[in-house]
C-alpha atoms as a PDB file:
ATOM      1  CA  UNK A   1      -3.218   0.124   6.480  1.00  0.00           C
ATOM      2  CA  UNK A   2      -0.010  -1.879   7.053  1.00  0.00           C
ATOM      3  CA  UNK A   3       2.782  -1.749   9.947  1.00  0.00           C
ATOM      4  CA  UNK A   4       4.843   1.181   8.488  1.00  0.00           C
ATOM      5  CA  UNK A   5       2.045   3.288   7.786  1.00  0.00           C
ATOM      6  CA  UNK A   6       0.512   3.275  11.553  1.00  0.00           C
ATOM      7  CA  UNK A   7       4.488   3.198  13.163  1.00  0.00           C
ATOM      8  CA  UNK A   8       4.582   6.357  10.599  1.00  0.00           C
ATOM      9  CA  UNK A   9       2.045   8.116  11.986  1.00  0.00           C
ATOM     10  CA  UNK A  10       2.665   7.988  15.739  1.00  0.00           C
ATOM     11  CA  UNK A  11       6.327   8.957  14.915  1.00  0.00           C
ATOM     12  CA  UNK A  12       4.697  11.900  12.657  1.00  0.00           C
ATOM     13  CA  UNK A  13       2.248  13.091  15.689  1.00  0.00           C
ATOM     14  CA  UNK A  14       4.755  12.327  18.219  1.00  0.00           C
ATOM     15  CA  UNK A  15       7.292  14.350  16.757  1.00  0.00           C
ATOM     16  CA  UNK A  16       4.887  17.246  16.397  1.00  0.00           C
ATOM     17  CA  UNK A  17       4.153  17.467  19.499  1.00  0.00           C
ATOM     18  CA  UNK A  18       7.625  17.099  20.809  1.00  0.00           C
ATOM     19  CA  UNK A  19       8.550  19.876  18.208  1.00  0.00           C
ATOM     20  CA  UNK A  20       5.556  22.187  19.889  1.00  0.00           C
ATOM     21  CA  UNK A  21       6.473  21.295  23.344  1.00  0.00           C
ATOM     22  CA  UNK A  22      10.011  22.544  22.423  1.00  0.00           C
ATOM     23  CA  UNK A  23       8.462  25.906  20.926  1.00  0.00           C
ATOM     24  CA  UNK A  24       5.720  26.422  23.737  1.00  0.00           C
ATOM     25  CA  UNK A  25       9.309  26.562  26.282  1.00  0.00           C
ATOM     26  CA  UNK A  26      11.769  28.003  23.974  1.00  0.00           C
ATOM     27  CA  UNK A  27      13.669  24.239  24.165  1.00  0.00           C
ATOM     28  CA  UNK A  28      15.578  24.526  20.518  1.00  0.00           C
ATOM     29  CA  UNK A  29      17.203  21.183  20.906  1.00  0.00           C
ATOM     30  CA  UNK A  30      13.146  19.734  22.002  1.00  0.00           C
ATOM     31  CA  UNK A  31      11.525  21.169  18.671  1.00  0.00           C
ATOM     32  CA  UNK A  32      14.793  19.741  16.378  1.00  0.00           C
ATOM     33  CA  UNK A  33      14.524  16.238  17.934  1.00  0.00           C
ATOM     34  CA  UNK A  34      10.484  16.797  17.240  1.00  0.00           C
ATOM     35  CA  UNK A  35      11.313  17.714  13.644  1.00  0.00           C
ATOM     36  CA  UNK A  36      13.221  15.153  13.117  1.00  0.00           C
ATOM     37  CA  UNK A  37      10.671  12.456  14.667  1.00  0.00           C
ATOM     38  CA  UNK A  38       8.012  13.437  12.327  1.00  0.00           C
ATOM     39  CA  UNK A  39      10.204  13.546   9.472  1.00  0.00           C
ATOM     40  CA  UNK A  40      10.977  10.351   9.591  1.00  0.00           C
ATOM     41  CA  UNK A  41       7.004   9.072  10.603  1.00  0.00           C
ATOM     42  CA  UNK A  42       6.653  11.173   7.193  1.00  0.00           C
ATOM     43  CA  UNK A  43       8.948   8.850   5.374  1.00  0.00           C
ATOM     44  CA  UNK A  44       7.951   5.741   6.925  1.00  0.00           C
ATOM     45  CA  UNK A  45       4.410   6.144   6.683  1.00  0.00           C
ATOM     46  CA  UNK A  46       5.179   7.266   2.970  1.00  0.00           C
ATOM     47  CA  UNK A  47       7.053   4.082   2.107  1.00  0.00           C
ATOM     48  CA  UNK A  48       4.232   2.047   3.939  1.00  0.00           C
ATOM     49  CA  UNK A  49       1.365   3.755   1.469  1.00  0.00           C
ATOM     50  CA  UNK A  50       4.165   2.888  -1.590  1.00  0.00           C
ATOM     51  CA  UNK A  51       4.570  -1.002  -0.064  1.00  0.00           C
ATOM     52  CA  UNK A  52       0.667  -1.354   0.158  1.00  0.00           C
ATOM     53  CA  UNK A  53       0.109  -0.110  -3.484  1.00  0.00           C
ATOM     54  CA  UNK A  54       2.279  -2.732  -4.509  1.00  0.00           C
ATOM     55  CA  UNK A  55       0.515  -5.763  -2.668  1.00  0.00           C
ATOM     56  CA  UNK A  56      -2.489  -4.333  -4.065  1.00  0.00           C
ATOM     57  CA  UNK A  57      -1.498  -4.117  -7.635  1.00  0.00           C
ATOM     58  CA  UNK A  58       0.188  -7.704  -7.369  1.00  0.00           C
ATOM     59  CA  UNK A  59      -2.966  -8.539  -6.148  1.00  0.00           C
ATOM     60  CA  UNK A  60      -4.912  -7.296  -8.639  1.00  0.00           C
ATOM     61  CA  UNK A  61      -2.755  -8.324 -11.521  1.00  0.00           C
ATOM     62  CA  UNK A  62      -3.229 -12.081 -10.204  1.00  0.00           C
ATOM     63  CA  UNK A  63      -7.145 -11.767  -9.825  1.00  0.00           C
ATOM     64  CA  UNK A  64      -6.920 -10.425 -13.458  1.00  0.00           C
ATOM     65  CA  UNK A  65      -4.497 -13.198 -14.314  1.00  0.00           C
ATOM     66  CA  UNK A  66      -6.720 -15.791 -13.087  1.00  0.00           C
ATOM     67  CA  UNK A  67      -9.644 -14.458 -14.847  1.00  0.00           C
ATOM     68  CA  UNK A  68      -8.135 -14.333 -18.008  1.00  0.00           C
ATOM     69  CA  UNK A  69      -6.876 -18.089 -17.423  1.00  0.00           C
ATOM     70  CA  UNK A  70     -10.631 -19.032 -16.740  1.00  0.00           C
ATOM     71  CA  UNK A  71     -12.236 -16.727 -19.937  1.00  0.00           C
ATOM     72  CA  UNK A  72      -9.674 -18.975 -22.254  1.00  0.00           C
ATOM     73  CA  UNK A  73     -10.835 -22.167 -20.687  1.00  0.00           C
ATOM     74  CA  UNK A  74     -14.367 -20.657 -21.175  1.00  0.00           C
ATOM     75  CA  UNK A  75     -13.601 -19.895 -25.142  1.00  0.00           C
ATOM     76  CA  UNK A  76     -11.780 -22.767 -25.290  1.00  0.00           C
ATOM     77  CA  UNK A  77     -15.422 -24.997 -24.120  1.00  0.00           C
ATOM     78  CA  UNK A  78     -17.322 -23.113 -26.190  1.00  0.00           C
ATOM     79  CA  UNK A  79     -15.234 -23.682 -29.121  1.00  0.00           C
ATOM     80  CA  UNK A  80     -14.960 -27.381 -28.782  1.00  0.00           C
ATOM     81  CA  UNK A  81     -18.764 -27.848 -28.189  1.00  0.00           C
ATOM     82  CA  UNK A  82     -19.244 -26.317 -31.536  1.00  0.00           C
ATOM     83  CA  UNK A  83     -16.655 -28.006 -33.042  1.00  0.00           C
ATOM     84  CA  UNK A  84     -18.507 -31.448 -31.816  1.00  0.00           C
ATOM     85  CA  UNK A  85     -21.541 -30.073 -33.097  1.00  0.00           C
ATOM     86  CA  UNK A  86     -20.461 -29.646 -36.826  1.00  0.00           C
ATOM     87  CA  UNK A  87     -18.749 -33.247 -36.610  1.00  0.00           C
ATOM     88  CA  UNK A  88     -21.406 -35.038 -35.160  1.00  0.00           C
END
């Protein structure tokens, strides 16, 4: 869970309660400002779910990376020790 997503949800939960505070005393310009809180804690917390995908699937995609790098080294060993078996 990164920055956006926990700023996201206190705006989210704030702005519900604010919104039910403003129905509970008939205060329209309360429950508006609420809706508009948790809107945007919505949104943020939405873009901070999209921005952790993509660390995770850069991470992954270097972790795969890498171990393709070290299964073509691995080939690569294996070949050549055959290779100086056949010579020798």
């Amino acid at each position: 869970m990164n920055k956006d997503q926990v700023e996201g949800k206190l705006k989210d939960v704030g702005g519900r309660v604010e919104r039910q505070v403003g129905e509970w005393t008939g205060d329209a310009d309360k429950q508006a400002h609420g809706a508009v809180k948790q809107a945007e804690g919505k949104v943020q917390n939405a873009w901070g779910k999209v921005k952790e995908a993509g660390e995770k699937a850069v991470d992954k995609s270097t972790t795969d990376h890498d171990q393709d790098d070290s299964n073509v080294i691995e080939e690569e060993e294996k070949e050549s020790r055959t290779t100086r078996r056949k010579v020798s």
